[in-house]
C-alpha atoms as a PDB file:
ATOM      1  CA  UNK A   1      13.337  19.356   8.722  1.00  0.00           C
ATOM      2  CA  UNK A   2       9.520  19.641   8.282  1.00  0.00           C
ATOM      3  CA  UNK A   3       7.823  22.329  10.823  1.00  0.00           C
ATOM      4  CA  UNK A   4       4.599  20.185  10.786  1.00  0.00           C
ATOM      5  CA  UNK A   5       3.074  17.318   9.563  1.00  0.00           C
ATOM      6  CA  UNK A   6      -0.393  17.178   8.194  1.00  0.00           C
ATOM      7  CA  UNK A   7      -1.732  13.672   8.575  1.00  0.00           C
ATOM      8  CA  UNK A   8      -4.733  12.240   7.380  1.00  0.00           C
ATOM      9  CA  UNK A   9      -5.436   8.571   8.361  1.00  0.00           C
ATOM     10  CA  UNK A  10      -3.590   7.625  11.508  1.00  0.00           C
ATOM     11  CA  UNK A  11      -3.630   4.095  10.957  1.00  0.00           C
ATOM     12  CA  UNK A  12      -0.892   1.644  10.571  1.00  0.00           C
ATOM     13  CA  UNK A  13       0.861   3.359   7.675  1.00  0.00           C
ATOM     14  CA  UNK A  14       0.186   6.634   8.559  1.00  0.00           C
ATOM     15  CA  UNK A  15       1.151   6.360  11.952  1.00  0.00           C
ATOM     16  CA  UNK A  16       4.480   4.413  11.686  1.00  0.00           C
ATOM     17  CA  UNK A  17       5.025   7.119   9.410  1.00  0.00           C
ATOM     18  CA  UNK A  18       4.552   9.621  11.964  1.00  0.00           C
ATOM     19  CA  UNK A  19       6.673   7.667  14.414  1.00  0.00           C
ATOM     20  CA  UNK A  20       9.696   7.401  11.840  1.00  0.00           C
ATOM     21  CA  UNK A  21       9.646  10.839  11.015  1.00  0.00           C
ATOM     22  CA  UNK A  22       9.918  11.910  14.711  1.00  0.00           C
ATOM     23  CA  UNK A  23      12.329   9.108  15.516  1.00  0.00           C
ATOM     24  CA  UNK A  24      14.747  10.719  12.759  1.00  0.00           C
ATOM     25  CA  UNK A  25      14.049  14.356  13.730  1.00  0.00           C
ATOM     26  CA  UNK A  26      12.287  15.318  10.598  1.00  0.00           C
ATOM     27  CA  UNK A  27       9.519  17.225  12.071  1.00  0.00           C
ATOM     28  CA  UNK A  28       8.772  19.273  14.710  1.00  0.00           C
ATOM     29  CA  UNK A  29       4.866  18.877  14.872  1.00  0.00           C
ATOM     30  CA  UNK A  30       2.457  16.318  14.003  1.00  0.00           C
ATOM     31  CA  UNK A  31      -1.409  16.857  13.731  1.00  0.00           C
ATOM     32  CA  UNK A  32      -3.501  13.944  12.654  1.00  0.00           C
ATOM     33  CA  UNK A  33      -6.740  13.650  11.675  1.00  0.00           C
ATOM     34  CA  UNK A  34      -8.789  10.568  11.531  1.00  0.00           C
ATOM     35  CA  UNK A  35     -12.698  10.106  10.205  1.00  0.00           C
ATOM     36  CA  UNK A  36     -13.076   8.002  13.498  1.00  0.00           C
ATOM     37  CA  UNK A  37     -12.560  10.586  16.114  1.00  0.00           C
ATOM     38  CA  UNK A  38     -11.118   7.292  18.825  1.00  0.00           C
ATOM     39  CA  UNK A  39      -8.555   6.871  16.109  1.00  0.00           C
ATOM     40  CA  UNK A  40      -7.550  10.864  16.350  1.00  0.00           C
ATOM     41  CA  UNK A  41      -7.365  10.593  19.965  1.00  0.00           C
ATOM     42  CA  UNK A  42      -5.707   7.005  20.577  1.00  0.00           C
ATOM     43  CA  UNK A  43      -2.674   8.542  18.281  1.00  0.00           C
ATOM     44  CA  UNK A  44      -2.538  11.283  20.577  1.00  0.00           C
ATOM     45  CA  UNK A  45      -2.741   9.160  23.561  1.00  0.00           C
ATOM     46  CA  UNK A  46       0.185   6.965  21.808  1.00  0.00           C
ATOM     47  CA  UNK A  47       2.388  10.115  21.038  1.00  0.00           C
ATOM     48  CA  UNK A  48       1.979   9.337  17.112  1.00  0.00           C
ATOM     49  CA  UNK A  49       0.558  12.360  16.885  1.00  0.00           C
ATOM     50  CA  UNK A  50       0.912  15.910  18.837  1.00  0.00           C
ATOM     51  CA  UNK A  51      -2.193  17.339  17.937  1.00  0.00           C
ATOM     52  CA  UNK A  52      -6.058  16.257  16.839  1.00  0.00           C
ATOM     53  CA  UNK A  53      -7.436  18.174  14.372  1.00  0.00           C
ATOM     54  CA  UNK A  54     -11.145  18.315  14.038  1.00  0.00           C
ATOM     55  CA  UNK A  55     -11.556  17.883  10.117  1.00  0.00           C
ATOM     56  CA  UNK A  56      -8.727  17.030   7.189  1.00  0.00           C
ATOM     57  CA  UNK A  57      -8.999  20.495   6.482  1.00  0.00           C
ATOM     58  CA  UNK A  58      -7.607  21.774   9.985  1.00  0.00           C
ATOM     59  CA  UNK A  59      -4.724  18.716   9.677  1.00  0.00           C
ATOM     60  CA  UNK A  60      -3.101  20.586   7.124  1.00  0.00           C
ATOM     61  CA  UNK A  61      -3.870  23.897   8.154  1.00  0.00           C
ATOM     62  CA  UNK A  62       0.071  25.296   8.827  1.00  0.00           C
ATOM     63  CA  UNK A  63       1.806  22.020   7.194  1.00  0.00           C
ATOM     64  CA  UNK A  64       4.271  22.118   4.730  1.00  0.00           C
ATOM     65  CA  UNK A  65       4.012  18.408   4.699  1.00  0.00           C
ATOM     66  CA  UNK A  66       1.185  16.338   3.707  1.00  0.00           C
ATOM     67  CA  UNK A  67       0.426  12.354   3.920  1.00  0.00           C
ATOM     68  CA  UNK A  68      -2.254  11.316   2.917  1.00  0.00           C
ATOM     69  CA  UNK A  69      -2.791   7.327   4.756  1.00  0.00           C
ATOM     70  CA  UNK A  70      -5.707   6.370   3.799  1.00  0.00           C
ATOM     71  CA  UNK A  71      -7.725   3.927   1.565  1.00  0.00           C
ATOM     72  CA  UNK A  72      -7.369   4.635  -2.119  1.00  0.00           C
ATOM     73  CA  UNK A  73     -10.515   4.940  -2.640  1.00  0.00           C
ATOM     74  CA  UNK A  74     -11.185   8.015  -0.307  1.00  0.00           C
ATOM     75  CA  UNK A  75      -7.913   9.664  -2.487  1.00  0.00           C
ATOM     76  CA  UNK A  76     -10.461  12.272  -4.251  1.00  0.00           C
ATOM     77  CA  UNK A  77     -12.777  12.828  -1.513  1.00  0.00           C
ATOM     78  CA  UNK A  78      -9.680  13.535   0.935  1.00  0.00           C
ATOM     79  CA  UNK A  79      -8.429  16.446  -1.496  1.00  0.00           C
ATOM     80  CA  UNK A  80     -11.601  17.879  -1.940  1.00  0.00           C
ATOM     81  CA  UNK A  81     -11.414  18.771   1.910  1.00  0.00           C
ATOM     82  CA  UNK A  82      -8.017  19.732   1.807  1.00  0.00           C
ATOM     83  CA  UNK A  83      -7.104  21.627  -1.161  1.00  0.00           C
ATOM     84  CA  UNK A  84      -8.384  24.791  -0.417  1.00  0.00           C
ATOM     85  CA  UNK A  85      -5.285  25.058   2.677  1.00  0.00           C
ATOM     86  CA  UNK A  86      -2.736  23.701  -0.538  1.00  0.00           C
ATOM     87  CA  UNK A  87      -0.221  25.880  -1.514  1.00  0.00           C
ATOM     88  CA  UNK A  88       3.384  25.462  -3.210  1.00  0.00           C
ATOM     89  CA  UNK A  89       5.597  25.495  -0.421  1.00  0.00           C
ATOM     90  CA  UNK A  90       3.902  22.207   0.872  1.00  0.00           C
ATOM     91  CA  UNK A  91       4.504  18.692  -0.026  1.00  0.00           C
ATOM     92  CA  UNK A  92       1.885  16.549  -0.809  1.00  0.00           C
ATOM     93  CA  UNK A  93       2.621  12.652  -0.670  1.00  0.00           C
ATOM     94  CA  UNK A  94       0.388   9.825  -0.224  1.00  0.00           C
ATOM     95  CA  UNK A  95       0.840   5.729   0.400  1.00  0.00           C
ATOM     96  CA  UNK A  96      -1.692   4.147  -1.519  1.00  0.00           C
ATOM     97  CA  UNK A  97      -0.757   0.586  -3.092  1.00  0.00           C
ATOM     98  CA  UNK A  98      -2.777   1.836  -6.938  1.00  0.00           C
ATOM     99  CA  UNK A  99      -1.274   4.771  -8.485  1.00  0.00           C
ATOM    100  CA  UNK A 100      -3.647   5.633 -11.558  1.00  0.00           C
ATOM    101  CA  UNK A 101      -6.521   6.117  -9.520  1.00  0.00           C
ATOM    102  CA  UNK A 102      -4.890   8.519  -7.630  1.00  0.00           C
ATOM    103  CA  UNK A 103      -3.179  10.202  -9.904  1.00  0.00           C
ATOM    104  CA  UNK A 104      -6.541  10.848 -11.823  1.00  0.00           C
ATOM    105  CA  UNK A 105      -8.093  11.823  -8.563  1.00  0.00           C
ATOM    106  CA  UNK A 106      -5.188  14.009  -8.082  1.00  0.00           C
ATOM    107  CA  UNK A 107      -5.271  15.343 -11.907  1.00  0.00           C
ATOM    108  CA  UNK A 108      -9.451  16.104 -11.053  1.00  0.00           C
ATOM    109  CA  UNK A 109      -9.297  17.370  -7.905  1.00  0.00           C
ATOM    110  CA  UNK A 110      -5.944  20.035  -7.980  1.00  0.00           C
ATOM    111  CA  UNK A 111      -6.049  20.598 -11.605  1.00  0.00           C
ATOM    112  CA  UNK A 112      -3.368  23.485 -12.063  1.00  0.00           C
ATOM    113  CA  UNK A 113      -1.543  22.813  -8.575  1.00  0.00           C
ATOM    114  CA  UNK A 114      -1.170  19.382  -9.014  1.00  0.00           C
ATOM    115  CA  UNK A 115       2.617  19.787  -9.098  1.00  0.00           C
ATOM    116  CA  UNK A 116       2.914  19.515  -5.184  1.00  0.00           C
ATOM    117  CA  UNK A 117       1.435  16.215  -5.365  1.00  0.00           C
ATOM    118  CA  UNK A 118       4.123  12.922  -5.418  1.00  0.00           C
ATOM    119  CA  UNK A 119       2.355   9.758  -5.410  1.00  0.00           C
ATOM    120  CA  UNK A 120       4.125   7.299  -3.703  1.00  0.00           C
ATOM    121  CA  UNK A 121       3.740   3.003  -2.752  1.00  0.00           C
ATOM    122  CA  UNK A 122       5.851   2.027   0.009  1.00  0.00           C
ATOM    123  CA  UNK A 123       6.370  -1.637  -0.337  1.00  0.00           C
ATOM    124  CA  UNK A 124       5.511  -2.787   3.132  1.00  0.00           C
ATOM    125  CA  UNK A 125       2.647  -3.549   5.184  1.00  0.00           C
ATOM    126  CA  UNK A 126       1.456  -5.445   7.388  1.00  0.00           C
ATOM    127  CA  UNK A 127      -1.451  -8.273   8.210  1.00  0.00           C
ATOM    128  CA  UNK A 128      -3.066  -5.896  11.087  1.00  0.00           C
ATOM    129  CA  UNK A 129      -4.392  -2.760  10.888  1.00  0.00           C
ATOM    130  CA  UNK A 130      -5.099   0.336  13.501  1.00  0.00           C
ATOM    131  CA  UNK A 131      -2.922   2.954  15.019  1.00  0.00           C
ATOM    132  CA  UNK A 132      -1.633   0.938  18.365  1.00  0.00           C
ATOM    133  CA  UNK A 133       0.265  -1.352  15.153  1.00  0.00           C
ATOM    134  CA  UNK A 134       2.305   1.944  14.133  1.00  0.00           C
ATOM    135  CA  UNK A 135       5.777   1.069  14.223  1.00  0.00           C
ATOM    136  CA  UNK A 136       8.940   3.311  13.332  1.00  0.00           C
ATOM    137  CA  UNK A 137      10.291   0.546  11.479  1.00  0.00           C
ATOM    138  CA  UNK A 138       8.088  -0.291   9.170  1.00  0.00           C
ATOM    139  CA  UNK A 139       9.642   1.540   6.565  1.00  0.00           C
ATOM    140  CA  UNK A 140      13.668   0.822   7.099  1.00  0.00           C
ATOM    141  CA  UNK A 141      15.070  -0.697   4.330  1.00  0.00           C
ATOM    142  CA  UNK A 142      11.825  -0.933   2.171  1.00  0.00           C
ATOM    143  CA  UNK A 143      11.492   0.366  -1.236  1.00  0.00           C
ATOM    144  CA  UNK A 144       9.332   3.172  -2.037  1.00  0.00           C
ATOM    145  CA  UNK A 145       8.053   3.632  -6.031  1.00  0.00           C
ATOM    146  CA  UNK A 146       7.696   7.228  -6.484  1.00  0.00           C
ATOM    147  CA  UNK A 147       4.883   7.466  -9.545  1.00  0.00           C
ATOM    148  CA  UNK A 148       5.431  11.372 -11.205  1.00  0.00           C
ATOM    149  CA  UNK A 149       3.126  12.762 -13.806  1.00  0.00           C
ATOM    150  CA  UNK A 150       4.112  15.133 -16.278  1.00  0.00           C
ATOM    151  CA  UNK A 151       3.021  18.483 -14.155  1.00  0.00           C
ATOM    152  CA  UNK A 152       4.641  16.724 -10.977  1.00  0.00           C
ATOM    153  CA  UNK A 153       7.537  19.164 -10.103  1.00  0.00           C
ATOM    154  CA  UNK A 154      11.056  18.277 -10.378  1.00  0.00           C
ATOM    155  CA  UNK A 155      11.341  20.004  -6.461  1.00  0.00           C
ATOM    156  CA  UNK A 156       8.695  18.327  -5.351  1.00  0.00           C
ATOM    157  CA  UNK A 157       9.917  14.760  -6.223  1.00  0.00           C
ATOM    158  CA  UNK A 158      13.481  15.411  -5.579  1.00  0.00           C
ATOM    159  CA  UNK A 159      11.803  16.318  -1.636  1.00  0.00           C
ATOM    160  CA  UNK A 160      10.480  13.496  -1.585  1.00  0.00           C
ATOM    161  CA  UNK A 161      13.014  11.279  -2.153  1.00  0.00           C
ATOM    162  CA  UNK A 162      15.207  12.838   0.315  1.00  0.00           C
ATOM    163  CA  UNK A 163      12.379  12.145   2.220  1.00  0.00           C
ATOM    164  CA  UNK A 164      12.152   8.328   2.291  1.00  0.00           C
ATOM    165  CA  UNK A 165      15.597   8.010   1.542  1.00  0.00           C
ATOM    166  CA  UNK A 166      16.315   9.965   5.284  1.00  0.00           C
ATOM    167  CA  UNK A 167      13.803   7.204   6.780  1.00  0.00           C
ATOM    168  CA  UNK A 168      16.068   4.847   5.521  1.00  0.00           C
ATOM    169  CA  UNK A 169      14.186   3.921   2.102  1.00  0.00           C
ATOM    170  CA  UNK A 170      15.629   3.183  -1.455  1.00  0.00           C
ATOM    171  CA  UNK A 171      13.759   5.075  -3.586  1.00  0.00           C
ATOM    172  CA  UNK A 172      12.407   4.335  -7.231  1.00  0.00           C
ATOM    173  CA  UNK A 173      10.268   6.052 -10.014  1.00  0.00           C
ATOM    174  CA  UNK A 174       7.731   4.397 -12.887  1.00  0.00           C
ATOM    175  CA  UNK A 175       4.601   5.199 -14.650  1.00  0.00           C
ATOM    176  CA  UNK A 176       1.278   5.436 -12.590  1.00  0.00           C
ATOM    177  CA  UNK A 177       0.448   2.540 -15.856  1.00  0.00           C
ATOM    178  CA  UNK A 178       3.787   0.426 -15.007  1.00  0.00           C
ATOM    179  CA  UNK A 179       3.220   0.295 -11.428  1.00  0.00           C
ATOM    180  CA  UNK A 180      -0.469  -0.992 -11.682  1.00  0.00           C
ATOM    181  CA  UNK A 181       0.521  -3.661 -13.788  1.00  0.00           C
ATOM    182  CA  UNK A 182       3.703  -4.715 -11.902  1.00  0.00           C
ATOM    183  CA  UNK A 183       2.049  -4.990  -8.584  1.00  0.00           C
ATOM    184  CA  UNK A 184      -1.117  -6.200 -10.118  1.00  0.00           C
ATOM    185  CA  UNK A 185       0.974  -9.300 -10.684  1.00  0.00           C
ATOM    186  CA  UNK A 186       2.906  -9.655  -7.416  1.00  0.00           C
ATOM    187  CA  UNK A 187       0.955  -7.963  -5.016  1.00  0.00           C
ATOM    188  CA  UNK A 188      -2.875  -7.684  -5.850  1.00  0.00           C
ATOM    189  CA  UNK A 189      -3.449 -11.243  -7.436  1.00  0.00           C
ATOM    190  CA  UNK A 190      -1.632 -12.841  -4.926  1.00  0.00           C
ATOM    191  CA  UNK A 191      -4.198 -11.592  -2.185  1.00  0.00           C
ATOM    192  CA  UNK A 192      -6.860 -12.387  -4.582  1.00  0.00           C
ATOM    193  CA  UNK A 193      -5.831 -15.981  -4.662  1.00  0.00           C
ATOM    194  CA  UNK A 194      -5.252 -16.239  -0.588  1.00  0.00           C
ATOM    195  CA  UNK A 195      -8.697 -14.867  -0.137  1.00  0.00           C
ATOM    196  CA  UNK A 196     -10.208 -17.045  -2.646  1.00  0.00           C
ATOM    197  CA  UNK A 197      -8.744 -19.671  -0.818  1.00  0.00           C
ATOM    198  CA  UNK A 198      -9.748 -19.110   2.267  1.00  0.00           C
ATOM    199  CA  UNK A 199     -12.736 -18.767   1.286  1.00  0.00           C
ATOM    200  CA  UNK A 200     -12.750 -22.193  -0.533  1.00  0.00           C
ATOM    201  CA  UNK A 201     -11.701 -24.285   2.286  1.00  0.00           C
ATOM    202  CA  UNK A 202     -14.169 -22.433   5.086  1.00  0.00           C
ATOM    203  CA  UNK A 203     -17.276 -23.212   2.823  1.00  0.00           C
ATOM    204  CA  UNK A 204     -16.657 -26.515   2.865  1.00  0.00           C
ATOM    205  CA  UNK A 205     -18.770 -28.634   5.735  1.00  0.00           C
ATOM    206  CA  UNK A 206     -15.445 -29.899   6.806  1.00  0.00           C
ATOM    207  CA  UNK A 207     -13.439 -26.722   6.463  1.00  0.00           C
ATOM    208  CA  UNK A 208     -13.086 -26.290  10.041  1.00  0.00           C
ATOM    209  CA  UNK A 209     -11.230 -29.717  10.194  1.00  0.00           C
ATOM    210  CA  UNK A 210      -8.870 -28.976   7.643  1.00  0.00           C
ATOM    211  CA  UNK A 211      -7.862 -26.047   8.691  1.00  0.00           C
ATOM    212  CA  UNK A 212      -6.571 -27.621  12.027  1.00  0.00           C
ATOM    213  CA  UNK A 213      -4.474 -29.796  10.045  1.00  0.00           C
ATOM    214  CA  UNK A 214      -2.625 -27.302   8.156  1.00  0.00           C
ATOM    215  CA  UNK A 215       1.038 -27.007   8.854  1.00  0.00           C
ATOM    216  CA  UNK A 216       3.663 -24.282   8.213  1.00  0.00           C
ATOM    217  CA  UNK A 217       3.632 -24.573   4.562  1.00  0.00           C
ATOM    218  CA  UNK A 218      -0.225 -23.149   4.660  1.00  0.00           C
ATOM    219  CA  UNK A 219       0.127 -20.484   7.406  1.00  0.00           C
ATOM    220  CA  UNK A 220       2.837 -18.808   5.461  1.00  0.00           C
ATOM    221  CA  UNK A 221       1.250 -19.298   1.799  1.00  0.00           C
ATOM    222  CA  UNK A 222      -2.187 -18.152   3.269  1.00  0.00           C
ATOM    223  CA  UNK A 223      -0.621 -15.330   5.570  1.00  0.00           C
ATOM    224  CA  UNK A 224      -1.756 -12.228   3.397  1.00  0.00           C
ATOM    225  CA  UNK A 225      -5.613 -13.417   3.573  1.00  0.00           C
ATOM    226  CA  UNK A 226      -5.222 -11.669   6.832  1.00  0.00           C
ATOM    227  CA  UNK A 227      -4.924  -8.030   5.361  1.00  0.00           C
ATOM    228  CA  UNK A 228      -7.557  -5.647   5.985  1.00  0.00           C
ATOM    229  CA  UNK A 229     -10.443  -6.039   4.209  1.00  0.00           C
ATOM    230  CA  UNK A 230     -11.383  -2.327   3.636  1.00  0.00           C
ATOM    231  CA  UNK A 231      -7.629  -1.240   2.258  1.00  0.00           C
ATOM    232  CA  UNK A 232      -8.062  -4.523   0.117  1.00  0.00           C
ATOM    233  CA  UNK A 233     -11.165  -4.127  -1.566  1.00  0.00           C
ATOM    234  CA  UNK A 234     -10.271  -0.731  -2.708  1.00  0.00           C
ATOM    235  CA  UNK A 235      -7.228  -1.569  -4.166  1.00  0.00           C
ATOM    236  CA  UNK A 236      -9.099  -4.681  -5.487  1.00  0.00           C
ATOM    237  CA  UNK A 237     -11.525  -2.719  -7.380  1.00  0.00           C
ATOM    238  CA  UNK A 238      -8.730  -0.018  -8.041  1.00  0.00           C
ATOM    239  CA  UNK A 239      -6.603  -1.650 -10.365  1.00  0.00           C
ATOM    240  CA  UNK A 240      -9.537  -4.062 -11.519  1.00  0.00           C
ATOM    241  CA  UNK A 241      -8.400  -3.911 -15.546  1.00  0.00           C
ATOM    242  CA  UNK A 242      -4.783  -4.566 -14.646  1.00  0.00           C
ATOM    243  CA  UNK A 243      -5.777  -7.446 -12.006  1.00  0.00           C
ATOM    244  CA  UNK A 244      -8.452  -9.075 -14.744  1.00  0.00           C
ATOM    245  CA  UNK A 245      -5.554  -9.432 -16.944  1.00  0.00           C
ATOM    246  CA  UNK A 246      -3.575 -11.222 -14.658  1.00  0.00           C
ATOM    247  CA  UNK A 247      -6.460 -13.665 -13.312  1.00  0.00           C
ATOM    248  CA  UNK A 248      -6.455 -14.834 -16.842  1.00  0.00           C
ATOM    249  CA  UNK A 249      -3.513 -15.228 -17.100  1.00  0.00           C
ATOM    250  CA  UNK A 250      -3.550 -17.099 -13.754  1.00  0.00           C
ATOM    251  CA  UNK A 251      -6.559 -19.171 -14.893  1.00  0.00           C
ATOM    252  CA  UNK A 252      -5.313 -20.498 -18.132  1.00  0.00           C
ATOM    253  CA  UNK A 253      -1.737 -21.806 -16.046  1.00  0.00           C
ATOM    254  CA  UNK A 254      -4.080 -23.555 -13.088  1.00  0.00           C
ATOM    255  CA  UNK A 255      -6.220 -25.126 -16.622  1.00  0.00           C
ATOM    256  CA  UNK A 256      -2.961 -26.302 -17.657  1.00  0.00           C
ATOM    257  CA  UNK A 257      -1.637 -28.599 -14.441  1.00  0.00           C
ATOM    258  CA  UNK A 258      -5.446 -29.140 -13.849  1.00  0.00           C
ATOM    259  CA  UNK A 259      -5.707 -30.617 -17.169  1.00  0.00           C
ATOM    260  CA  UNK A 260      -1.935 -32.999 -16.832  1.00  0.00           C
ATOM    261  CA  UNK A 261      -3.458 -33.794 -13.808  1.00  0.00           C
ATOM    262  CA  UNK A 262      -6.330 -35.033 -14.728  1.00  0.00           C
ATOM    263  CA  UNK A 263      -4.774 -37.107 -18.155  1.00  0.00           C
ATOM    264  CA  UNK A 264      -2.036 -38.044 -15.672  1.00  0.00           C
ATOM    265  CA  UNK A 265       0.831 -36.932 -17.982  1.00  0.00           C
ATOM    266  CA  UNK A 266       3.467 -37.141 -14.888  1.00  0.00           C
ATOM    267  CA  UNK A 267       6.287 -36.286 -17.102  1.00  0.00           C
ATOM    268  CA  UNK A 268       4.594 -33.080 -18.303  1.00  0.00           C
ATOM    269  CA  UNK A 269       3.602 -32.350 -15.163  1.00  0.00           C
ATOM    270  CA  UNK A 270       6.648 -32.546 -13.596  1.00  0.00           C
ATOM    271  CA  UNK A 271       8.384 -30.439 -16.275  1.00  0.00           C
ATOM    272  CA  UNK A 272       6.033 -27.282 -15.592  1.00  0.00           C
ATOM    273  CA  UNK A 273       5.978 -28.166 -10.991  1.00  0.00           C
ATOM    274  CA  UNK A 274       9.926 -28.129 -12.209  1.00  0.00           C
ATOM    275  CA  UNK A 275       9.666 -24.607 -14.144  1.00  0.00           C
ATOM    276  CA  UNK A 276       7.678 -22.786 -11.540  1.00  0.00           C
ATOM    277  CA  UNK A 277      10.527 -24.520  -8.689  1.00  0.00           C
ATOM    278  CA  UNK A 278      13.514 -22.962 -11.021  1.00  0.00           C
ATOM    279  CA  UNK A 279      11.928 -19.725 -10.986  1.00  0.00           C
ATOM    280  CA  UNK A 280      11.225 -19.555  -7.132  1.00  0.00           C
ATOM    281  CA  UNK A 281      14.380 -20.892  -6.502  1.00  0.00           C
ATOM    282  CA  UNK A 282      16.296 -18.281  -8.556  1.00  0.00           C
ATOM    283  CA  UNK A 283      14.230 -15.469  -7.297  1.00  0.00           C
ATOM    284  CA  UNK A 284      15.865 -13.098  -5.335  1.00  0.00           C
ATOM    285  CA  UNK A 285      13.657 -10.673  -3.607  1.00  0.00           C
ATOM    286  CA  UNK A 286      15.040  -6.640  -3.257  1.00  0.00           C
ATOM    287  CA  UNK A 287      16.663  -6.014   0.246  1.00  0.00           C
ATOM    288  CA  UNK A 288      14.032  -4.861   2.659  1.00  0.00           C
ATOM    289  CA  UNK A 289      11.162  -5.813   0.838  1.00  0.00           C
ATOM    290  CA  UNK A 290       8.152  -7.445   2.773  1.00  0.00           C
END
């Protein structure tokens, strides 16, 4: 049982965090803090949070847990404000979907108390963004990658996972380095491409037109174009080295059924539309991932 909760962002993820945390009797008192002062008060109004704080400093004023919820870029900024209330009987965690940036941010900004800090990426989400979106289910069942340093302590992380695991999480640990490039691949370049092609078909004169043609098979491929531009360009420009690897990568397999395509080598072409089917069909996504 926490005594209060210091949140900072009281968006989607911050707020369904709230909400899960109070659903499962894990703290007694949540005060939120938002930069948009409407956000700060619609949690309020919504019972996400019990109190609005005026600044991120007076959120974690009295805490003894911390989240911070909001985009990855404002990581270093956000402890600036805040680290002056830190001390080591709190627990600092955060959501943010790149881990090295905010681990450096972390490493700049709390230098020899950086040890309270757990970085963590819950693997969920959603397509809309705001506080009246929170939801206390939006992290059952998912997976949360806890992402350690060296001067992380062993307390700290071991609270942490009891932490998600009590809100119904399974719980997992890598490298700030490993988790970049994993989700680079199956997370970041995948929006990449869905914005990309949104953007392809809407710049087109008849865009419009095809877009009212589309069927099932396009609404759920092009679903995640949807996300929140803000969060994504962060995380975008985040994990940019990781990400330019993989949109190489990317590139050079498009060249390749461009290129059968083009020479009309069917049989080659249906060996590598075969490959990609195998693999899809074989893959088995992690229960309660989104």
């Amino acid at each position: 049982m926490f005594e209060q909760l210091g949140l900072i962002g009281c968006g989607l993820m911050g707020g369904s965090f709230a909400l899960a945390l109070k659903r499962a009797g894990l703290v007694r008192r949540v005060v939120g803090y938002s930069k948009s002062p409407s956000t700060t008060e619609r949690a309020r109004q919504l019972g996400v949070i019990d109190i609005e704080a005026p600044s991120a400093l007076l959120a974690v004023s009295g805490a003894d847990l911390v989240l911070l919820a909001v985009p990855v870029a404002a990581t270093e900024t956000t402890l600036k404000a805040i680290r002056h209330l830190l001390n080591p009987d709190m627990l600092v965690i955060d959501v943010g979907s790149t881990k090295r940036d905010v681990v450096d941010a972390a490493r700049r900004t709390l230098k020899g108390g950086v040890g309270i800090f757990v970085p963590c990426h819950p693997i969920t989400g959603r397509e809309v963004a705001g506080v009246e979106h929170a939801d206390a289910e939006l992290y059952a069942g998912k997976q949360v990658i806890l992402t350690p340093i060296e001067r992380t302590l062993t307390g700290k992380i071991d609270q942490a996972t009891a932490l998600w695991r009590a809100l119904g999480c399974r719980v997992a640990s890598m490298s700030p380095e490993s988790h970049d490039a994993a989700f680079a691949a199956v997370s970041h370049l995948p929006h990449l491409i869905a914005f990309a092609l949104m953007n392809g078909i809407t710049g087109q004169p008849q865009g419009d037109e095809y877009l009212s043609l589309a069927g099932p098979g396009f609404r759920d491929f092009s679903r995640i174009a949807a996300s929140d531009p803000q969060v994504w360009r962060d995380v975008l420009i985040a994990n940019r080295e990781e990400l330019t690897r993989q949109t190489r990568l990317f590139q050079d397999a498009l060249a390749e059924l461009e290129q059968l395509i083009s020479a009309g080598q069917t049989d080659a072409l249906e060996r590598l539309i075969h490959r990609a089917s195998h693999a899809r069909a074989h893959w088995r996504v992690a229960p309660g991932a989104k």
